[in-house]
PDB file of N, CA and C in Angstrom:
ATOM      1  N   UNK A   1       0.847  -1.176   0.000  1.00  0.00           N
ATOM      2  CA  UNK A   1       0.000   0.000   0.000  1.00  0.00           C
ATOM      3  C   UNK A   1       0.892   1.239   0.000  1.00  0.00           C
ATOM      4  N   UNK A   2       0.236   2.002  -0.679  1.00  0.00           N
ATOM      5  CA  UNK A   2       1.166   3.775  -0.775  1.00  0.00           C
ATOM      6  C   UNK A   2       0.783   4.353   0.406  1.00  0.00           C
ATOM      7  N   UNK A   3       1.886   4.784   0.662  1.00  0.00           N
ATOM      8  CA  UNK A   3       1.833   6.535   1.402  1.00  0.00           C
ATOM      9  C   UNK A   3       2.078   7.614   1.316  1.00  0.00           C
ATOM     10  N   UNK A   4       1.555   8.869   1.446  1.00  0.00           N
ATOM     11  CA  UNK A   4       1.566   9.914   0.857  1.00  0.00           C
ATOM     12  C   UNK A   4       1.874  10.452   2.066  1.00  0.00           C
ATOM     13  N   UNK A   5       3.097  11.687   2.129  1.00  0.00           N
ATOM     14  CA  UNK A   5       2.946  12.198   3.303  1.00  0.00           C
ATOM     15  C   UNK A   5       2.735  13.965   2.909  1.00  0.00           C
ATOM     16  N   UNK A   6       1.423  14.394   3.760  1.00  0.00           N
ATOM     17  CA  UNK A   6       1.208  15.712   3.712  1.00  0.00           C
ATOM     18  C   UNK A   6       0.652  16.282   4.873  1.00  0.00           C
ATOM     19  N   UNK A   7       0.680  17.772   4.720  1.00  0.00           N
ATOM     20  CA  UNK A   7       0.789  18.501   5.912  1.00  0.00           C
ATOM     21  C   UNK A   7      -0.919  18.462   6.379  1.00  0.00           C
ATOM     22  N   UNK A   8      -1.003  18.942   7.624  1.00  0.00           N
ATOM     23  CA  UNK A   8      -2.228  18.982   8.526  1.00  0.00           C
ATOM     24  C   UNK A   8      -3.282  19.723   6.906  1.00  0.00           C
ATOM     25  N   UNK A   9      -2.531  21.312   6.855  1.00  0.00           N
ATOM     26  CA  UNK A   9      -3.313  21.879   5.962  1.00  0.00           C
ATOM     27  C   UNK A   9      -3.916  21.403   4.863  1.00  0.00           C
ATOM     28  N   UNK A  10      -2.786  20.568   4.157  1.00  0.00           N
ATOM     29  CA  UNK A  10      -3.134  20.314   2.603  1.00  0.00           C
ATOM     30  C   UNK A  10      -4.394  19.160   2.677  1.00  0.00           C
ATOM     31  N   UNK A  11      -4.543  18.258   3.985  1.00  0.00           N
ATOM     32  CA  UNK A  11      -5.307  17.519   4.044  1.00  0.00           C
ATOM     33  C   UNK A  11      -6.494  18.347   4.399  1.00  0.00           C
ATOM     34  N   UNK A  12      -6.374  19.251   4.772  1.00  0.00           N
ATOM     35  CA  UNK A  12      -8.393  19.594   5.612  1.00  0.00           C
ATOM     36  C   UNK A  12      -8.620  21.130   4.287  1.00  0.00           C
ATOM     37  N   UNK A  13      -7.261  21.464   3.163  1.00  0.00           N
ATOM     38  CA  UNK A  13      -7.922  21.427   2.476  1.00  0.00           C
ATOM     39  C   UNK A  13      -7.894  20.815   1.321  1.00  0.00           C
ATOM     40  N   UNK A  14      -7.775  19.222   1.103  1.00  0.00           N
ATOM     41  CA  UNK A  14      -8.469  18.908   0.238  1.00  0.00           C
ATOM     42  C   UNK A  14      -9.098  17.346   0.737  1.00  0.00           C
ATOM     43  N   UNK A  15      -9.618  17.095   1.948  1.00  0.00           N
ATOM     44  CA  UNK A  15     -10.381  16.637   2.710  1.00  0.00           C
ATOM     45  C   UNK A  15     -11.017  15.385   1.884  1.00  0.00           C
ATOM     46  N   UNK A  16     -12.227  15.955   0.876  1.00  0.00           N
ATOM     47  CA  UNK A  16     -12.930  14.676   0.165  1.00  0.00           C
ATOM     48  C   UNK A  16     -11.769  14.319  -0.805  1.00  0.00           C
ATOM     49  N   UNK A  17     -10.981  14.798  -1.487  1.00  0.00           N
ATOM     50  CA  UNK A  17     -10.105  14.356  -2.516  1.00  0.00           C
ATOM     51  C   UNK A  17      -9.404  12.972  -1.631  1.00  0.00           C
ATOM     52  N   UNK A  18      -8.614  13.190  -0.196  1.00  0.00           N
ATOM     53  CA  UNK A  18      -7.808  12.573   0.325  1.00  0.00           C
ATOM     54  C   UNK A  18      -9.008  11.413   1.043  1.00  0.00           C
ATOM     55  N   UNK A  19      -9.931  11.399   1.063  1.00  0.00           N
ATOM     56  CA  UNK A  19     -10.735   9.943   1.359  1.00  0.00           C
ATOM     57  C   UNK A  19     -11.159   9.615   0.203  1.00  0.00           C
ATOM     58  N   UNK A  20     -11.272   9.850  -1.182  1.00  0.00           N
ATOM     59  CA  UNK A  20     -11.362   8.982  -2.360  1.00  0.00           C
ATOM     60  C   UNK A  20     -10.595   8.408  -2.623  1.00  0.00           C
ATOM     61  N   UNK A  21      -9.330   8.852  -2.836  1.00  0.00           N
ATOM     62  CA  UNK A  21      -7.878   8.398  -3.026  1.00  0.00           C
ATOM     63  C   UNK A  21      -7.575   7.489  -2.242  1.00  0.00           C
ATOM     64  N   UNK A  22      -7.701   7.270  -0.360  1.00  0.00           N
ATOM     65  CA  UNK A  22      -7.598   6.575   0.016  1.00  0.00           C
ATOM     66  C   UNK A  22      -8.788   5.448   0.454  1.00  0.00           C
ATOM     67  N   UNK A  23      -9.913   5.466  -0.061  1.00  0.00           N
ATOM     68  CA  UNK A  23     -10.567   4.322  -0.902  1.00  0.00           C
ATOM     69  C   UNK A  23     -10.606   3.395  -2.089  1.00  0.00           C
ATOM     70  N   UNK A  24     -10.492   4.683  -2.922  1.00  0.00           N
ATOM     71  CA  UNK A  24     -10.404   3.806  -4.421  1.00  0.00           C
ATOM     72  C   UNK A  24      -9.295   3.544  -4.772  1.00  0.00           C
ATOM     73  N   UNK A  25      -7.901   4.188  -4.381  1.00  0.00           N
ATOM     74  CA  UNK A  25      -6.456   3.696  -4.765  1.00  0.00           C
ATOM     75  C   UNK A  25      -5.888   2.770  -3.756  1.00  0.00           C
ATOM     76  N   UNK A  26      -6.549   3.047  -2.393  1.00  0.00           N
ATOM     77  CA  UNK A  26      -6.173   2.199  -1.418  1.00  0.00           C
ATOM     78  C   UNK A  26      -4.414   2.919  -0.892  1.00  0.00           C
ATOM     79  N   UNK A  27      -4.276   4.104  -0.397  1.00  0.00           N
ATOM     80  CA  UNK A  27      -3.519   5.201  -0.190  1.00  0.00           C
ATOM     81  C   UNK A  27      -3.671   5.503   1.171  1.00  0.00           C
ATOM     82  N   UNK A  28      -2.222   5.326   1.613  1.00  0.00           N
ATOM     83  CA  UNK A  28      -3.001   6.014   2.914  1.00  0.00           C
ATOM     84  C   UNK A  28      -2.004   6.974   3.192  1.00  0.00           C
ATOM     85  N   UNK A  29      -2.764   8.414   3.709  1.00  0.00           N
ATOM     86  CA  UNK A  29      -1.969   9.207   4.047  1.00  0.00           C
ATOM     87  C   UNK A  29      -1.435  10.240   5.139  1.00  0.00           C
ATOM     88  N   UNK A  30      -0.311  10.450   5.329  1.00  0.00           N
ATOM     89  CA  UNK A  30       0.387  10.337   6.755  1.00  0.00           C
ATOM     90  C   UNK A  30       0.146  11.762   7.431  1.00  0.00           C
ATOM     91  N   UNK A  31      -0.349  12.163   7.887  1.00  0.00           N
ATOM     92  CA  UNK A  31      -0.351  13.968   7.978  1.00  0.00           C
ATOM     93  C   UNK A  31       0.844  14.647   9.152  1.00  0.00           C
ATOM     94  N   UNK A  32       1.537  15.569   8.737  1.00  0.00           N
ATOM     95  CA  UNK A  32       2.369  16.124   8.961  1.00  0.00           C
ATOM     96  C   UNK A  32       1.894  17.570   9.733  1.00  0.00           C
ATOM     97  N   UNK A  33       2.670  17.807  11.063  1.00  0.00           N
ATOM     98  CA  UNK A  33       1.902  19.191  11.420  1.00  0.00           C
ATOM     99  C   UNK A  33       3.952  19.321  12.133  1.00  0.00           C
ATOM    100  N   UNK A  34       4.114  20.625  11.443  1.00  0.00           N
ATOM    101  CA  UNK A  34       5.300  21.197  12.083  1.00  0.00           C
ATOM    102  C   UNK A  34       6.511  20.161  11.988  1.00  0.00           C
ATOM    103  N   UNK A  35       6.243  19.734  10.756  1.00  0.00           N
ATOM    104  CA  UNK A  35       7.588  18.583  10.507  1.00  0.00           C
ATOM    105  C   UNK A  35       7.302  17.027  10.884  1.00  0.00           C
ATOM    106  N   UNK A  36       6.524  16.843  12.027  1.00  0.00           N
ATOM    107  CA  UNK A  36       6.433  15.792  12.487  1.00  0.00           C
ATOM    108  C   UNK A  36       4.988  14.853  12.481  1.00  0.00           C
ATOM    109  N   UNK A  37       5.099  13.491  12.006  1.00  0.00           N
ATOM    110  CA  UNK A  37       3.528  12.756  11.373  1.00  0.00           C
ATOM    111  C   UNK A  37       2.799  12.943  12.993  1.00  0.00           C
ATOM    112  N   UNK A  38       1.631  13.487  12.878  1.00  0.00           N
ATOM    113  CA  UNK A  38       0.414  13.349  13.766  1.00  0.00           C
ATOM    114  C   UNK A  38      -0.405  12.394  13.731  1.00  0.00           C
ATOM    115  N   UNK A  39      -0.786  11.798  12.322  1.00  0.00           N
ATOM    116  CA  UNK A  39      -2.183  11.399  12.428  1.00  0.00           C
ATOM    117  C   UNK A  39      -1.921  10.206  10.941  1.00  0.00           C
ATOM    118  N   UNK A  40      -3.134   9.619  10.721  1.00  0.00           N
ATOM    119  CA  UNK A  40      -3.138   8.911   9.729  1.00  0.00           C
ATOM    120  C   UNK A  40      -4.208   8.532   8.645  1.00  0.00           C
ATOM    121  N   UNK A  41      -4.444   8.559   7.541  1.00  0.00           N
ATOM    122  CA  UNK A  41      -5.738   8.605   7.222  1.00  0.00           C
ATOM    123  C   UNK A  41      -5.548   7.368   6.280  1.00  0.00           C
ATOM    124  N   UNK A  42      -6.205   6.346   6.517  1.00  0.00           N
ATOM    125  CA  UNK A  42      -6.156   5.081   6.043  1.00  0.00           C
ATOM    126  C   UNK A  42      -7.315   4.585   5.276  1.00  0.00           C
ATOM    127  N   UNK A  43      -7.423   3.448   4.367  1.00  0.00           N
ATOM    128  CA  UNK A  43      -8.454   3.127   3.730  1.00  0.00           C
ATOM    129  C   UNK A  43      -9.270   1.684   5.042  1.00  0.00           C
ATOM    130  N   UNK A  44     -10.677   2.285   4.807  1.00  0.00           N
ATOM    131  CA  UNK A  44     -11.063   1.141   5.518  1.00  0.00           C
ATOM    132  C   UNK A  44     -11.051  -0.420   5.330  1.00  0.00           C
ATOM    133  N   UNK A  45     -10.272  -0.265   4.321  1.00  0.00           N
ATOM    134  CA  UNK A  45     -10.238  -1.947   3.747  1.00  0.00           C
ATOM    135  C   UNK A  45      -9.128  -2.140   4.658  1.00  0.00           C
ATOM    136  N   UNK A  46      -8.463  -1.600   4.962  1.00  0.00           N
ATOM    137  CA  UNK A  46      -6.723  -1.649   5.796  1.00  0.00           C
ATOM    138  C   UNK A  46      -7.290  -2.028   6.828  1.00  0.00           C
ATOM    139  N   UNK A  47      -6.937  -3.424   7.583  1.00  0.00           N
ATOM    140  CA  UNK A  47      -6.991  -3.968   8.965  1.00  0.00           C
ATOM    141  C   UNK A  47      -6.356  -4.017   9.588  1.00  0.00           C
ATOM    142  N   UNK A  48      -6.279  -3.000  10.739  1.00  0.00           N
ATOM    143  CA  UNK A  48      -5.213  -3.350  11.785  1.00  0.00           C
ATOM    144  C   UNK A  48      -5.395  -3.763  13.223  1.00  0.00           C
ATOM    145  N   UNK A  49      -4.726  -4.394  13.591  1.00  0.00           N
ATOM    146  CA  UNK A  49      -4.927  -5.152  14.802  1.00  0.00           C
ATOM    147  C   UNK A  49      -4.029  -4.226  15.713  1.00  0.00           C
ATOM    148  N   UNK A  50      -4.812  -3.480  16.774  1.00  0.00           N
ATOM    149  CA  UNK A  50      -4.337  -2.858  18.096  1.00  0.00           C
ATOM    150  C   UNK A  50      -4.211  -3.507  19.040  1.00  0.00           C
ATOM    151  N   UNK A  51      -3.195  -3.096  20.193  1.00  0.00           N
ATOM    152  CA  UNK A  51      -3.393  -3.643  21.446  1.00  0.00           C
ATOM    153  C   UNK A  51      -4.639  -3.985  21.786  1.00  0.00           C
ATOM    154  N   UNK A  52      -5.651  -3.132  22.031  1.00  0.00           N
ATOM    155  CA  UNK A  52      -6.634  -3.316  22.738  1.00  0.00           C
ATOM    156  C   UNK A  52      -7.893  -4.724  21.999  1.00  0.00           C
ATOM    157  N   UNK A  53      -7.555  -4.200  20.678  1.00  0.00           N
ATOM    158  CA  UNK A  53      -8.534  -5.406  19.830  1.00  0.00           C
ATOM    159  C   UNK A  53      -8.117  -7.176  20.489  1.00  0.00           C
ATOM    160  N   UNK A  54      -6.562  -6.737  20.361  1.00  0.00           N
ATOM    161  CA  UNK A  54      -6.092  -8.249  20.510  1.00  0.00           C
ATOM    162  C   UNK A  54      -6.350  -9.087  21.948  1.00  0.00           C
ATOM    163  N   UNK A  55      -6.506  -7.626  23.228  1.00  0.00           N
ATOM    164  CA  UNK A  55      -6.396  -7.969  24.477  1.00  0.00           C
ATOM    165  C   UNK A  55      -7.866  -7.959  24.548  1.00  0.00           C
ATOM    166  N   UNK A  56      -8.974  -8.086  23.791  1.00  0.00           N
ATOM    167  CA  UNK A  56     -10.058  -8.496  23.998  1.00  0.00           C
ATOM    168  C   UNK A  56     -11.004  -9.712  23.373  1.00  0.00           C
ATOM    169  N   UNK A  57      -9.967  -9.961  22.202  1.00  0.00           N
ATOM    170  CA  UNK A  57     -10.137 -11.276  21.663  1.00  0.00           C
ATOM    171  C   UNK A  57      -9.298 -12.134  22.415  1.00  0.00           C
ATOM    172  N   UNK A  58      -8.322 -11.918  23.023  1.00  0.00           N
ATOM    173  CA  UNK A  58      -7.935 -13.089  24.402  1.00  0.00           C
ATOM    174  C   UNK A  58      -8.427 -13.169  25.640  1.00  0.00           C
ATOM    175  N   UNK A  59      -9.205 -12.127  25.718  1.00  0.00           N
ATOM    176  CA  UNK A  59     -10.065 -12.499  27.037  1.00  0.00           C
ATOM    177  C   UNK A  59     -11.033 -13.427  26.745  1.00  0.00           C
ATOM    178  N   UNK A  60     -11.667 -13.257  25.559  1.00  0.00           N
ATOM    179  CA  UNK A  60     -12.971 -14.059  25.027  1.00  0.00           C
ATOM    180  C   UNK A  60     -12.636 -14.864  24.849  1.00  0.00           C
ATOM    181  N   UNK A  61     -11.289 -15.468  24.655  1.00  0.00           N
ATOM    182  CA  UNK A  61     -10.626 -16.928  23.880  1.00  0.00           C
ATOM    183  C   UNK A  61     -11.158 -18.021  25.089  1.00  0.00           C
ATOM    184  N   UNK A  62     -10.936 -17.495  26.482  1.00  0.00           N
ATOM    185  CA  UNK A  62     -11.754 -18.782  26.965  1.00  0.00           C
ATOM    186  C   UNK A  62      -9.998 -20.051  26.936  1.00  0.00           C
ATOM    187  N   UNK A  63      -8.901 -19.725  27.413  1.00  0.00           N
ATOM    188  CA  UNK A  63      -7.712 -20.219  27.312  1.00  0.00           C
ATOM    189  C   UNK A  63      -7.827 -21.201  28.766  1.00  0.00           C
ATOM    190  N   UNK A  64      -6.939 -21.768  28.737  1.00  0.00           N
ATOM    191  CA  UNK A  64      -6.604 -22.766  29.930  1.00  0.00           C
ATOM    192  C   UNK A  64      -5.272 -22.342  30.511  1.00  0.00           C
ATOM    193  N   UNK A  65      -5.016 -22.491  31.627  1.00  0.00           N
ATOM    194  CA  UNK A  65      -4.070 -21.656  32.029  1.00  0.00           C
ATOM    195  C   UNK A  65      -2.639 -22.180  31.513  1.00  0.00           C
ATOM    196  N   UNK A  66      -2.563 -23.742  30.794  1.00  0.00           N
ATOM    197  CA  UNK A  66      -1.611 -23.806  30.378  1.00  0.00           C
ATOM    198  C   UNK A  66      -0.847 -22.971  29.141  1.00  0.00           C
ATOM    199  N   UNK A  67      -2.173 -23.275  28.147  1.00  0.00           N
ATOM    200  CA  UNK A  67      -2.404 -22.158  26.867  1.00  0.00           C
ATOM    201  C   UNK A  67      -1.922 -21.197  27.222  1.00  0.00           C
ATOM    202  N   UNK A  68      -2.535 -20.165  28.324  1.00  0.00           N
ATOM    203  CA  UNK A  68      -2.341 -18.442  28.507  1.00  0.00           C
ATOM    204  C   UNK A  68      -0.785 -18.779  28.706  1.00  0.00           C
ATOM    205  N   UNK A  69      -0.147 -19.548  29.326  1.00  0.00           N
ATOM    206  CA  UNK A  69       0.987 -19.041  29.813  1.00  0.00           C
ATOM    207  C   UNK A  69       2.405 -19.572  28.734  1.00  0.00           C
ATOM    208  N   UNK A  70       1.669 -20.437  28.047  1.00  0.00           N
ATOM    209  CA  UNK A  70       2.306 -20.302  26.670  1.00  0.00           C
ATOM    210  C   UNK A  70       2.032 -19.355  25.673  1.00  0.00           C
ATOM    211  N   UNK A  71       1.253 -18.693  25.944  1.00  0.00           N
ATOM    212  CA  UNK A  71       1.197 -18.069  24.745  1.00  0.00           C
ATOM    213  C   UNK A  71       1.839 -16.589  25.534  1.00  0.00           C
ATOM    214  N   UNK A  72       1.866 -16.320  26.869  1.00  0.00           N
ATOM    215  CA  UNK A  72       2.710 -15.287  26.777  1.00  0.00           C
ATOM    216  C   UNK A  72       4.486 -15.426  26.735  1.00  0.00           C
ATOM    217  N   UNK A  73       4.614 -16.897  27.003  1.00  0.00           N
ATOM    218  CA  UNK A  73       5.813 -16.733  26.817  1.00  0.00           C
ATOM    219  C   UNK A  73       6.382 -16.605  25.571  1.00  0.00           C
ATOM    220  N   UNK A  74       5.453 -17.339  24.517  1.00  0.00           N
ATOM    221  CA  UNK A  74       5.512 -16.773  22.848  1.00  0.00           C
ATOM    222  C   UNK A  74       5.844 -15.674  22.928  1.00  0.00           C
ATOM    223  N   UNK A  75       4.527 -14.665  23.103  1.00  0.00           N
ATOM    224  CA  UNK A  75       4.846 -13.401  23.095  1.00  0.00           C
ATOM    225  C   UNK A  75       6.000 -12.687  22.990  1.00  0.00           C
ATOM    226  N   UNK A  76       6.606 -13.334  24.538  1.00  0.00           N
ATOM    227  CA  UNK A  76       7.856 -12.299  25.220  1.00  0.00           C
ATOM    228  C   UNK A  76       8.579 -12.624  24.141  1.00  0.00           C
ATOM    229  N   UNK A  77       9.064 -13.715  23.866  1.00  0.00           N
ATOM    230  CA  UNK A  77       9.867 -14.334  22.982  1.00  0.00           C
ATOM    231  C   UNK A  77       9.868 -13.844  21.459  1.00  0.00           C
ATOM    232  N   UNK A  78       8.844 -13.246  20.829  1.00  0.00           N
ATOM    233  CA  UNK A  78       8.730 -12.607  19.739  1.00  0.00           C
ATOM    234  C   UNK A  78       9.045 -11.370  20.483  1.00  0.00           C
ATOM    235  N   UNK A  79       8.764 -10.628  21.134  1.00  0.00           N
ATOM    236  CA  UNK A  79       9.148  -9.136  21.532  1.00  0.00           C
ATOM    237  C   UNK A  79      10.217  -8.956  21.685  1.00  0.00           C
ATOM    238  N   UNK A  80      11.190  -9.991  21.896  1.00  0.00           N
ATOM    239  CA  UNK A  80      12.863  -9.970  22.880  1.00  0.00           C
ATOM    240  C   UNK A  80      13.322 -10.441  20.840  1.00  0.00           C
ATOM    241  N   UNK A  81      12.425 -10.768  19.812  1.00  0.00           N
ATOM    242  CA  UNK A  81      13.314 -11.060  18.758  1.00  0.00           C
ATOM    243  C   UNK A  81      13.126  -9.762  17.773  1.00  0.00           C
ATOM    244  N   UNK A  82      11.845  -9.030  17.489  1.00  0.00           N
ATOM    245  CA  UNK A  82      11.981  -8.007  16.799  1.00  0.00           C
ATOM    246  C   UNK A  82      12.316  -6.586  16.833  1.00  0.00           C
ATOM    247  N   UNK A  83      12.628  -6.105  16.203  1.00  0.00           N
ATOM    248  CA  UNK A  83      12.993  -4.718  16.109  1.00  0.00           C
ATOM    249  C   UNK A  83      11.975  -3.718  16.196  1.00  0.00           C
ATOM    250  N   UNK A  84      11.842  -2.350  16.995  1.00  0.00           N
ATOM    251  CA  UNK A  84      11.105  -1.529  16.448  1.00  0.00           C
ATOM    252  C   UNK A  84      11.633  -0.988  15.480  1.00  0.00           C
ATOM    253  N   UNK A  85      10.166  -0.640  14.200  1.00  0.00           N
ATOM    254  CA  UNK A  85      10.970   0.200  13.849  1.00  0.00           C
ATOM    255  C   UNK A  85      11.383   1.672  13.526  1.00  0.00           C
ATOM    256  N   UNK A  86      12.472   1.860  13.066  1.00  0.00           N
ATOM    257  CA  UNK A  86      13.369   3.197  13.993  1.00  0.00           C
ATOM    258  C   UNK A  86      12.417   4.243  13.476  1.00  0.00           C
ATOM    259  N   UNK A  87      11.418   4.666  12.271  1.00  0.00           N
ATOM    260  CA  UNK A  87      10.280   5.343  12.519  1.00  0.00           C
ATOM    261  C   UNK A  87       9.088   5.086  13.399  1.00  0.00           C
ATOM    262  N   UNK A  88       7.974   5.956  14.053  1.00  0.00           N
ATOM    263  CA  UNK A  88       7.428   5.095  14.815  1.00  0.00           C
ATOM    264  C   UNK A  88       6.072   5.032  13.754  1.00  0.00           C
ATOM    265  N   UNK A  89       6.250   5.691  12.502  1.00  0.00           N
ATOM    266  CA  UNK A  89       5.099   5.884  11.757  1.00  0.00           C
ATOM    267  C   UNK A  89       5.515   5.161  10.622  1.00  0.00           C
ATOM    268  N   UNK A  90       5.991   3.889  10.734  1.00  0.00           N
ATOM    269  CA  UNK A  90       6.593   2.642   9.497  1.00  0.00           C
ATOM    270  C   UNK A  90       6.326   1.889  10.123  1.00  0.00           C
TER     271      UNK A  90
END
C-alpha cells in the first residue's frame, strides 16, 4: 500500500479528494503538522490489529491456564526477537 505524506493543511484542504484516493487507490496518508507525522488517514479496507482489539479477543478466547501461559511466553519471545521500527510511523 502507498503513502503519501502531507501537511495537517493540505489535508483539511483537500479533505474529500484525500478519502477517495484513500478508498479507491487504497492510499493512505500520513499527515504532517510542524515537521512531524500526527495522524493517519487510512483506507477502511486496511486492517489493523491494536493492542486493545487483541487484548479483547484473548479475554474471550476462553484459554486454559496452560495455553495463557504459553502463549505469553511466545509473546515475550517474539518481543525480545523483533525490532522496532526506527520510525514510529513505518
Amino acid at each position: 500500500m502507498r503513502e503519501i505524506i502531507i501537511t495537517v493543511a493540505e489535508a483539511a484542504n483537500n479533505l474529500a479528494d484525500c478519502v477517495n484516493r484513500a478508498h479507491d487507490e487504497h492510499i493512505t496518508f500520513v499527515l504532517i503538522q510542524n515537521g512531524s507525522p500526527v495522524a493517519r488517514l487510512v483506507p477502511d479496507s486496511e486492517r489493523i490489529c491494536i493492542g486493545r482489539d487483541l487484548a479483547k479477543v484473548m479475554g474471550e478466547a476462553g484459554l486454559s491456564n496452560d495455553d495463557a501461559t504459553a502463549w505469553r511466553r511466545d509473546l515475550k519471545a517474539v518481543r525480545e526477537t523483533l525490532k522496532l521500527p526506527a520510525h514510529k510511523w513505518r
